[in-house]
C-alpha atoms as a PDB file:
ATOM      1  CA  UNK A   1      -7.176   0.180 -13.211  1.00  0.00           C
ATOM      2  CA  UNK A   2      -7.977   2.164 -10.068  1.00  0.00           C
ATOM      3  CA  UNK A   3      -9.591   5.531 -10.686  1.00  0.00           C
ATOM      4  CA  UNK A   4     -10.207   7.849  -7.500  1.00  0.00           C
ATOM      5  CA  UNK A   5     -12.253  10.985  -8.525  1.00  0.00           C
ATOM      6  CA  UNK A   6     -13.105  13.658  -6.524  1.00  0.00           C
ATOM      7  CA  UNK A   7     -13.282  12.033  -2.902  1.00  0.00           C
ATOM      8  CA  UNK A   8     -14.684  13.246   0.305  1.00  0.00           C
ATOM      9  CA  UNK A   9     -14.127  11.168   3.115  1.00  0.00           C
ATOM     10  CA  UNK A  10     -15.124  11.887   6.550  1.00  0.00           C
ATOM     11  CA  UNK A  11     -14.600  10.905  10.661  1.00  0.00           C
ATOM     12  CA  UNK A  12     -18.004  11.321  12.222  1.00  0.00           C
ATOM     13  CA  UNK A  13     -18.826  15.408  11.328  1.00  0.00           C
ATOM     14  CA  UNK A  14     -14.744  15.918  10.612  1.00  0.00           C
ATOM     15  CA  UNK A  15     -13.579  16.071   6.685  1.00  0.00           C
ATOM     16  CA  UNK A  16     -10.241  14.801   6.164  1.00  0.00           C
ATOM     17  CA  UNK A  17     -10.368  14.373   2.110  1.00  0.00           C
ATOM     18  CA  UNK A  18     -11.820  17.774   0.316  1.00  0.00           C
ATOM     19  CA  UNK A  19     -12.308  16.223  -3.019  1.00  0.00           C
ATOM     20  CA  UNK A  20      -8.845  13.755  -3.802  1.00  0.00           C
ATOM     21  CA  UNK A  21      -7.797  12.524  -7.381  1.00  0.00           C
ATOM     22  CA  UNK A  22      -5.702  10.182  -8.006  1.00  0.00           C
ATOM     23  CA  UNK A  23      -5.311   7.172 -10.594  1.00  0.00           C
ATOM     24  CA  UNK A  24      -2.957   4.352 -10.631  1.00  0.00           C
ATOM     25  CA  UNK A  25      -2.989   2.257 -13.650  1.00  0.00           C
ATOM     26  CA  UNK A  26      -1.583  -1.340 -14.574  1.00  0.00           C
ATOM     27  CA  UNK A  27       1.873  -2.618 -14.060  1.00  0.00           C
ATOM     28  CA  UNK A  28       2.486   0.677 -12.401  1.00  0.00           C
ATOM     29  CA  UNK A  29       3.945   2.044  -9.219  1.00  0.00           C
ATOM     30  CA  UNK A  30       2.362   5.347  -7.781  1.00  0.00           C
ATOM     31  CA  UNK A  31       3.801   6.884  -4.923  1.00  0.00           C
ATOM     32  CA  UNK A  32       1.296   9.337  -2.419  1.00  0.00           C
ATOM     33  CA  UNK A  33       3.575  11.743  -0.731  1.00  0.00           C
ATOM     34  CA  UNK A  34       2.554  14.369   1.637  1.00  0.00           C
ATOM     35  CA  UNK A  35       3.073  15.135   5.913  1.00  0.00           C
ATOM     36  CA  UNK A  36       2.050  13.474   8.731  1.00  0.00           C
ATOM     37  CA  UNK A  37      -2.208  14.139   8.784  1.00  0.00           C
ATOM     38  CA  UNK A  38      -2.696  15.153   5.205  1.00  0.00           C
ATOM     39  CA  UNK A  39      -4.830  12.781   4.798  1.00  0.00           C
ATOM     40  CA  UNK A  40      -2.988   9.493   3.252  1.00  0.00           C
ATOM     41  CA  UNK A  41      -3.716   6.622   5.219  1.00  0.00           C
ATOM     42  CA  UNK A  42      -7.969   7.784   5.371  1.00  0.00           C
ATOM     43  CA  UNK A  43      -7.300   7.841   1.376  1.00  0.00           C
ATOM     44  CA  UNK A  44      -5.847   4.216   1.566  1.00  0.00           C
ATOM     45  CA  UNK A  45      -8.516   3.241   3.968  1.00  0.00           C
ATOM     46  CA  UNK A  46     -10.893   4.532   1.812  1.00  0.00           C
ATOM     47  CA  UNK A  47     -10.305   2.623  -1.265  1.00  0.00           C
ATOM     48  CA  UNK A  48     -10.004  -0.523   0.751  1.00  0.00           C
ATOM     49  CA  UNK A  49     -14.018  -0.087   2.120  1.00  0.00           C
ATOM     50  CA  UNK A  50     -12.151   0.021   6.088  1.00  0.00           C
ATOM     51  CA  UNK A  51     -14.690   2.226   8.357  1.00  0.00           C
ATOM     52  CA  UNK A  52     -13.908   5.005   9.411  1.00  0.00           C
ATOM     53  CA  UNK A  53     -13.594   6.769   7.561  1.00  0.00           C
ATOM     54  CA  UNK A  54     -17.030   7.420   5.775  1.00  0.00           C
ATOM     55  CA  UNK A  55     -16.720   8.100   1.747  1.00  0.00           C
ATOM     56  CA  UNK A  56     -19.893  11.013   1.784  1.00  0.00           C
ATOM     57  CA  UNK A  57     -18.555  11.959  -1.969  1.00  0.00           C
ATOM     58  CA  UNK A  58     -16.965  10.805  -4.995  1.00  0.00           C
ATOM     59  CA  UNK A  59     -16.502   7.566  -6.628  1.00  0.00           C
ATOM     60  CA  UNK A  60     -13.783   5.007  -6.656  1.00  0.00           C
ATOM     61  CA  UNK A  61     -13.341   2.567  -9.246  1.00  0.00           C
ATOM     62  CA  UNK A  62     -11.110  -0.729  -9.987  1.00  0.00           C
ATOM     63  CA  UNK A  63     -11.374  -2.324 -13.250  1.00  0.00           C
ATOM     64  CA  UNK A  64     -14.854  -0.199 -14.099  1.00  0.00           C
ATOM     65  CA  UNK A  65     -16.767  -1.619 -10.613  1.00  0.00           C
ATOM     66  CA  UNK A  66     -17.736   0.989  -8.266  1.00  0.00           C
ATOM     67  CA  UNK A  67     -16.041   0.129  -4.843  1.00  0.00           C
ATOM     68  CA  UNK A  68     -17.667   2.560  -2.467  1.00  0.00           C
ATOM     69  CA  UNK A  69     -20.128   1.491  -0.280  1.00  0.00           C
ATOM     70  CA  UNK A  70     -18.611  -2.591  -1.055  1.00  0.00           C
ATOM     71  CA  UNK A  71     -17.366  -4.111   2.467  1.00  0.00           C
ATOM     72  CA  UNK A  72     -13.517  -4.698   2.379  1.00  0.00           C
ATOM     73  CA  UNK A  73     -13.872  -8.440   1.847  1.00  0.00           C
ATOM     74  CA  UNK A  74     -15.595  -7.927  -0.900  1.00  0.00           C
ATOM     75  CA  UNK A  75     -12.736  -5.291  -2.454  1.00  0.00           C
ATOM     76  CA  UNK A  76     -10.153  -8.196  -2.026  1.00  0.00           C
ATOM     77  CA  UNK A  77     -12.221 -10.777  -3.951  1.00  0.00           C
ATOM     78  CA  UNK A  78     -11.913  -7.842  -6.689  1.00  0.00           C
ATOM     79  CA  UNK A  79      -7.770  -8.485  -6.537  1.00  0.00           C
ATOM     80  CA  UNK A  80      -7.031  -5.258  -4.139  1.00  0.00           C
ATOM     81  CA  UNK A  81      -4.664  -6.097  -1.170  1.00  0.00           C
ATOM     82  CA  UNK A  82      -3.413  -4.159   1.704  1.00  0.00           C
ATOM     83  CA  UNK A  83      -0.526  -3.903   3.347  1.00  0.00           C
ATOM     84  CA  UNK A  84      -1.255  -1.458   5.918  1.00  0.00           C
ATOM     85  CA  UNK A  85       0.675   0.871   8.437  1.00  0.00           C
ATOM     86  CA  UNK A  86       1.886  -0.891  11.560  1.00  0.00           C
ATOM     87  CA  UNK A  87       1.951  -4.378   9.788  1.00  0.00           C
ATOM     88  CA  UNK A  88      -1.104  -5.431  11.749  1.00  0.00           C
ATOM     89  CA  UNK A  89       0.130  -8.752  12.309  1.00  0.00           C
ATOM     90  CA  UNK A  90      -1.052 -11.142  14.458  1.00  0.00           C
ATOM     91  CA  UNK A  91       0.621 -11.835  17.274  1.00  0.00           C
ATOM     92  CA  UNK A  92      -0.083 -15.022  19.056  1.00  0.00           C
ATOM     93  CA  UNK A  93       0.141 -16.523  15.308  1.00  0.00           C
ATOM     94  CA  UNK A  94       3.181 -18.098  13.870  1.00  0.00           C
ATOM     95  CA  UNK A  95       4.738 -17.152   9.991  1.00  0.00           C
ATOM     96  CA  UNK A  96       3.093 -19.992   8.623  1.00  0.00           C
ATOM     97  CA  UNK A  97      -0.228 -19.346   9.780  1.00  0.00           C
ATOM     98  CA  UNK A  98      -0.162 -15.752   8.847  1.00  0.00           C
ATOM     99  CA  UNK A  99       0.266 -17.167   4.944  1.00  0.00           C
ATOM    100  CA  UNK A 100      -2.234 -19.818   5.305  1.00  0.00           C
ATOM    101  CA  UNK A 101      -5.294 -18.121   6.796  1.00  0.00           C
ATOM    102  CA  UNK A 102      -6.873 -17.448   3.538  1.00  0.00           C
ATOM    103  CA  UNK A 103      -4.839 -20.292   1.422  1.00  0.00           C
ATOM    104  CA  UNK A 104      -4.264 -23.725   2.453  1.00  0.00           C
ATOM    105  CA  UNK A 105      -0.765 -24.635   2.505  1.00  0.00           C
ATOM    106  CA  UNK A 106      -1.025 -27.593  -0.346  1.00  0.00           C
ATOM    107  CA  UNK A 107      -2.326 -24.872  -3.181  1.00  0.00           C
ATOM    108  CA  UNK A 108      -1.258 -24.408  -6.559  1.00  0.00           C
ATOM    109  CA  UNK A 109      -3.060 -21.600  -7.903  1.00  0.00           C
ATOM    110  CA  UNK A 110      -1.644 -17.991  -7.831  1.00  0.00           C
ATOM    111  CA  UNK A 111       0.733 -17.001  -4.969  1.00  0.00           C
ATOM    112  CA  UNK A 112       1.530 -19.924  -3.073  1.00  0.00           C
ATOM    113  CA  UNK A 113       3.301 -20.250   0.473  1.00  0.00           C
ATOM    114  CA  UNK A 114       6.704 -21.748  -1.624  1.00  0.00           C
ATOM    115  CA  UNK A 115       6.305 -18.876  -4.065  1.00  0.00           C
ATOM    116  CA  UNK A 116       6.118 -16.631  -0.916  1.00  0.00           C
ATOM    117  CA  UNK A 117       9.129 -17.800   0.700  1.00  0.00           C
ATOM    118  CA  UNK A 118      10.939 -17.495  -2.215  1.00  0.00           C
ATOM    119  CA  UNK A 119      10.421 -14.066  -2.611  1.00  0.00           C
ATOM    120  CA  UNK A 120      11.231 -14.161   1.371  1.00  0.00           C
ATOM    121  CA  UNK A 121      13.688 -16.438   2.607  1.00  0.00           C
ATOM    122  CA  UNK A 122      13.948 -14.849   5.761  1.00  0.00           C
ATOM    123  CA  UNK A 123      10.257 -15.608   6.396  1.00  0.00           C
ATOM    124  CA  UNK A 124      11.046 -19.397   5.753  1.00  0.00           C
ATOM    125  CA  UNK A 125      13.944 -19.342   8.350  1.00  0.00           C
ATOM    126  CA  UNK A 126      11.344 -18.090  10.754  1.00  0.00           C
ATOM    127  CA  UNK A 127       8.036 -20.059  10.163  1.00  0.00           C
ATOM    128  CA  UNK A 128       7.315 -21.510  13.485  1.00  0.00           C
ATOM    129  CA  UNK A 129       7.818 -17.760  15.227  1.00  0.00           C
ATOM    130  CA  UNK A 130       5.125 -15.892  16.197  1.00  0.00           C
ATOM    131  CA  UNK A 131       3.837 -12.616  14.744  1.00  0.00           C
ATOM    132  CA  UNK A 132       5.466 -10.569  18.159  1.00  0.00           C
ATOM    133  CA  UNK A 133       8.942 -12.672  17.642  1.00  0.00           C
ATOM    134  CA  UNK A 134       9.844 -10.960  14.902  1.00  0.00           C
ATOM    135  CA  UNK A 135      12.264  -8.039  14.234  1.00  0.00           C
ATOM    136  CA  UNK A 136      10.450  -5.092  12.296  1.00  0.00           C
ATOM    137  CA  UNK A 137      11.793  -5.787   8.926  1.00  0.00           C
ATOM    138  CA  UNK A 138      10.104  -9.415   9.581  1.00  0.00           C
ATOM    139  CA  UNK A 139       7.168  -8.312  10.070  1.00  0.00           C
ATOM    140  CA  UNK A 140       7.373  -5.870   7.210  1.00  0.00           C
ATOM    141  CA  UNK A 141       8.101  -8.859   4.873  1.00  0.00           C
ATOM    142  CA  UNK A 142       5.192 -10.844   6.535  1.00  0.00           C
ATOM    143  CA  UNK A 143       2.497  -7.611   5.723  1.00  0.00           C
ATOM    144  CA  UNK A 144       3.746  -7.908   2.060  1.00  0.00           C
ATOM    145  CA  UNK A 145       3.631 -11.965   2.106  1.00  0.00           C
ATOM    146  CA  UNK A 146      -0.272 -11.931   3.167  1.00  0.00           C
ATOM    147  CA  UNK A 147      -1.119  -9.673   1.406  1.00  0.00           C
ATOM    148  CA  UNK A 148       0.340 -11.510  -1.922  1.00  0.00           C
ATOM    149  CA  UNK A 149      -1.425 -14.471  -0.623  1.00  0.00           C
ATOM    150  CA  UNK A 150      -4.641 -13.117  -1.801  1.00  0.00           C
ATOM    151  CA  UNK A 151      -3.275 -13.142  -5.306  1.00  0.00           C
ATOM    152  CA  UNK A 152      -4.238  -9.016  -5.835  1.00  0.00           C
ATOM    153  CA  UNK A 153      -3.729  -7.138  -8.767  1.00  0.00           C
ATOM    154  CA  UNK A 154      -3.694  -4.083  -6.584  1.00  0.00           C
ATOM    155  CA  UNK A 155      -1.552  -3.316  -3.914  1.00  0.00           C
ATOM    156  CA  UNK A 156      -2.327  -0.380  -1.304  1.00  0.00           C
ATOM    157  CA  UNK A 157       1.186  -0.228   1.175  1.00  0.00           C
ATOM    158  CA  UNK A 158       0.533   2.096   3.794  1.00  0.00           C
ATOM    159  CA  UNK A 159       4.285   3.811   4.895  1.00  0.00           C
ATOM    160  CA  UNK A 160       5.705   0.523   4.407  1.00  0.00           C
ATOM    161  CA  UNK A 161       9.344   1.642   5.170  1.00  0.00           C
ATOM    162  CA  UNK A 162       7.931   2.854   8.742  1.00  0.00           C
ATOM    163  CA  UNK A 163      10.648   2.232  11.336  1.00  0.00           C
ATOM    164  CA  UNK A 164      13.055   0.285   9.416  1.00  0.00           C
ATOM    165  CA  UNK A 165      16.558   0.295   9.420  1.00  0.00           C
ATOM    166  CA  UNK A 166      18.603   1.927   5.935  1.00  0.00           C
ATOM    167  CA  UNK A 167      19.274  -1.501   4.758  1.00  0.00           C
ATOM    168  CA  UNK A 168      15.520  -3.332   5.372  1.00  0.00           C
ATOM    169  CA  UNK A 169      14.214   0.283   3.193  1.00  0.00           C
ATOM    170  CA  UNK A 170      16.272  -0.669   0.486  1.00  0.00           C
ATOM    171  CA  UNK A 171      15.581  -4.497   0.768  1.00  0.00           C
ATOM    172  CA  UNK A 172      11.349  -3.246   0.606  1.00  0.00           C
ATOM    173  CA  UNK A 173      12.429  -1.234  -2.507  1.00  0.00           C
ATOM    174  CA  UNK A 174      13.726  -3.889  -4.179  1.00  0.00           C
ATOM    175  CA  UNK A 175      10.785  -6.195  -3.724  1.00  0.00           C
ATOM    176  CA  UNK A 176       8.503  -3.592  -4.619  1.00  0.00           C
ATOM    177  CA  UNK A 177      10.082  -3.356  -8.198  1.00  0.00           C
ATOM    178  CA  UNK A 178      10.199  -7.190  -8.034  1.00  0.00           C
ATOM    179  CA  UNK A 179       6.279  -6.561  -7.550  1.00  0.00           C
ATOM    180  CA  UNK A 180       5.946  -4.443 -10.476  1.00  0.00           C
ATOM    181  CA  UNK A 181       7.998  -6.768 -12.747  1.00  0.00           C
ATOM    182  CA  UNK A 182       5.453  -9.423 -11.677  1.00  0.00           C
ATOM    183  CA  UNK A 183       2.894  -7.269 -13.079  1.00  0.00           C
ATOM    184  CA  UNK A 184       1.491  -5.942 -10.314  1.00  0.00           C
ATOM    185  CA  UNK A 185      -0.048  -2.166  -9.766  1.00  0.00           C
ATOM    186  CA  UNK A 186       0.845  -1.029  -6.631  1.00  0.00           C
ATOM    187  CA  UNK A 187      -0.080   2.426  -4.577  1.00  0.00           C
ATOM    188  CA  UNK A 188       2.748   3.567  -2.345  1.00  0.00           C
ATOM    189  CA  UNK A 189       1.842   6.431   0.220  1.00  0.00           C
ATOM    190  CA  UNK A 190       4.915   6.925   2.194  1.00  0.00           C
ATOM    191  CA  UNK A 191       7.052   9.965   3.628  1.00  0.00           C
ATOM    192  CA  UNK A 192      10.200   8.736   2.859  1.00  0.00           C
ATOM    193  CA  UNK A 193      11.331  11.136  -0.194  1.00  0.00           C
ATOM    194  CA  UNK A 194      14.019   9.582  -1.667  1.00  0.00           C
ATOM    195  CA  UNK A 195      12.882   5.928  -1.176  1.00  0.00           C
ATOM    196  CA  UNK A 196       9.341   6.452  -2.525  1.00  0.00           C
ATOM    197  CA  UNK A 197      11.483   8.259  -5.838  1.00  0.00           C
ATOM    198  CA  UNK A 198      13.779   5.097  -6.266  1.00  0.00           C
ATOM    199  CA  UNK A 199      10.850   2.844  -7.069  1.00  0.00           C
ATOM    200  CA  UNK A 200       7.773   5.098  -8.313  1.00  0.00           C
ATOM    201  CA  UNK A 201       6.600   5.919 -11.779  1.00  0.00           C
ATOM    202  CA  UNK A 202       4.351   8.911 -10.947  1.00  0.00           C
ATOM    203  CA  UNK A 203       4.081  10.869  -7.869  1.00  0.00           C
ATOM    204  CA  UNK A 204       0.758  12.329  -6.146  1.00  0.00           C
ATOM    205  CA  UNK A 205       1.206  14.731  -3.646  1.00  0.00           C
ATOM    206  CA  UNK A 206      -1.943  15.337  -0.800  1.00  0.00           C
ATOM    207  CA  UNK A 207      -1.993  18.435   1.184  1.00  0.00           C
ATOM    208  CA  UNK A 208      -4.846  18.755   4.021  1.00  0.00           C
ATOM    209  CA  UNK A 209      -7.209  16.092   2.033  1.00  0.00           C
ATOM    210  CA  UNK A 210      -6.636  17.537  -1.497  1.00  0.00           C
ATOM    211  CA  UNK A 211      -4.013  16.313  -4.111  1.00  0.00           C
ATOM    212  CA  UNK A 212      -2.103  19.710  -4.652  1.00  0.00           C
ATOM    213  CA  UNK A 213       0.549  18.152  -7.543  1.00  0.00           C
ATOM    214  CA  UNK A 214       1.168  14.715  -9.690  1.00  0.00           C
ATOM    215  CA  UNK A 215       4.397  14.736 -11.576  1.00  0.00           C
ATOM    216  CA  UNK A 216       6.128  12.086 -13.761  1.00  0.00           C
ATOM    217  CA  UNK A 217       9.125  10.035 -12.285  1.00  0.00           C
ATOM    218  CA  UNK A 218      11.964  11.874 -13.502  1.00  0.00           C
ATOM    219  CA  UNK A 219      10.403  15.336 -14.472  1.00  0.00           C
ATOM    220  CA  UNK A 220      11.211  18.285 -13.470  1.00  0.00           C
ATOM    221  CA  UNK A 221       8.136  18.095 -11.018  1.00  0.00           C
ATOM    222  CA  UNK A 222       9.525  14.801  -9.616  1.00  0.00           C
ATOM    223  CA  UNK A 223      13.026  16.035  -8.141  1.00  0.00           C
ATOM    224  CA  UNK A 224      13.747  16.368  -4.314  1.00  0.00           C
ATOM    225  CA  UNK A 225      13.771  19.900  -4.323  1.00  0.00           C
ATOM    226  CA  UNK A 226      10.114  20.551  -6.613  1.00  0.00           C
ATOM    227  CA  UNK A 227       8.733  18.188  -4.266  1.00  0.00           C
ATOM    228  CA  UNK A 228       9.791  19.419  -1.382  1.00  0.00           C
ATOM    229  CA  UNK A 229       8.403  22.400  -1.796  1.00  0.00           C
ATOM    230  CA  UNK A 230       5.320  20.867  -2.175  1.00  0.00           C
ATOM    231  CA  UNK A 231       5.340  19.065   0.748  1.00  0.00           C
ATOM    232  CA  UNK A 232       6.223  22.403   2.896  1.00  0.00           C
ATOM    233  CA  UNK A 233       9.554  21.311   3.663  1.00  0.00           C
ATOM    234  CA  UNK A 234      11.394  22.764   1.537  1.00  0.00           C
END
């Protein structure tokens, strides 16, 4: 579904990605590992079309269509959603409106605001707070709700376990495989080891703008300790 090949991506004159490959493909889970300024989060803003960074090289493609140079709106008409780091909420804007800015609140089609709040009761106890009334793993749950509110096929989650207690990490890895079950393809780039191994099916790792290993969920190259290594910690 989403084929990244050979990516350079730049800030002004300054190269952050030195040629990254990655692939993610349908009713999977991919998980982008890798330190604090490898790189991740230009690769996720990359494939979403968000400037900066500026894609000089290399070609991106969902479904066969080209996405580089496309403007992010257009991306999400394509069916790829972000959740991004920090939430990016709103904050003078209440639950409800934070579903219903791209989907009136009487639709049927695709992910609806009831379907939402299933998923996320929490969200439905809160609807009339605003975006900077609610406790991080809110506001988690509200990233993930918009974003399914554009009915993707595609979902990019930037660190989405950022700043969470143990218990709201294991609640976003549960609704992450609730994701996949749906059917959805989702790209995970997070530094959390262990949580990003509980829910992925292949593992990328990105070292100063270049993927340096991919492994298999359960492979040898996919325990702690082959990873870590990778990742410089180890």
């Amino acid at each position: 579904m989403l084929e990244v090949r050979a990516i350079e991506s730049f800030y002004g004159a300054a190269q952050v990605l030195h040629g990254a490959s990655l692939n993610v493909r349908a009713h999977e889970v991919v998980a982008l590992l890798g330190r604090n300024g490898m790189g991740k989060t230009t690769l996720v803003r990359s494939i979403m079309g968000l400037m900066p960074p500026r894609v000089a090289r290399g070609s991106i493609t969902w479904n066969g269509t080209e996405l580089v140079g496309l403007a992010p709106h257009q991306i999400a008409r394509l069916g790829v959603a972000i959740v991004p780091q920090g939430r990016r909420l709103f904050p003078s804007l209440t639950v409800m409106e934070h579903l219903t800015c791209l989907k009136p609140a009487s639709s049927k089609q695709g992910w609806t605001v009831a379907r939402a709040l299933e998923l996320f009761p929490r969200l439905g106890e809160r609807a009339g707070h605003r975006g900077n009334q609610l406790s991080g793993g809110e506001r988690q749950m509200l990233a993930i709700a918009r974003a399914l509110m554009t009915d993707p096929q595609l979902i990019l989650m930037d660190e989405p376990s950022e700043g969470l207690a143990p218990v709201m990490v294991q609640h976003v890895e549960t609704i992450i495989a609730e994701l996949k079950r749906d059917g959805l393809a989702i790209l995970l780039v997070e530094q959390n080891l262990f949580s990003a191994l509980a829910v992925a099916d292949r593992v990328f790792v990105l070292d100063t703008g270049c993927v340096v290993h991919e492994a298999a969920a359960g492979s040898d190259g996919a325990t702690p300790a082959s990873l870590l290594r990778f990742l410089g910690v180890g």
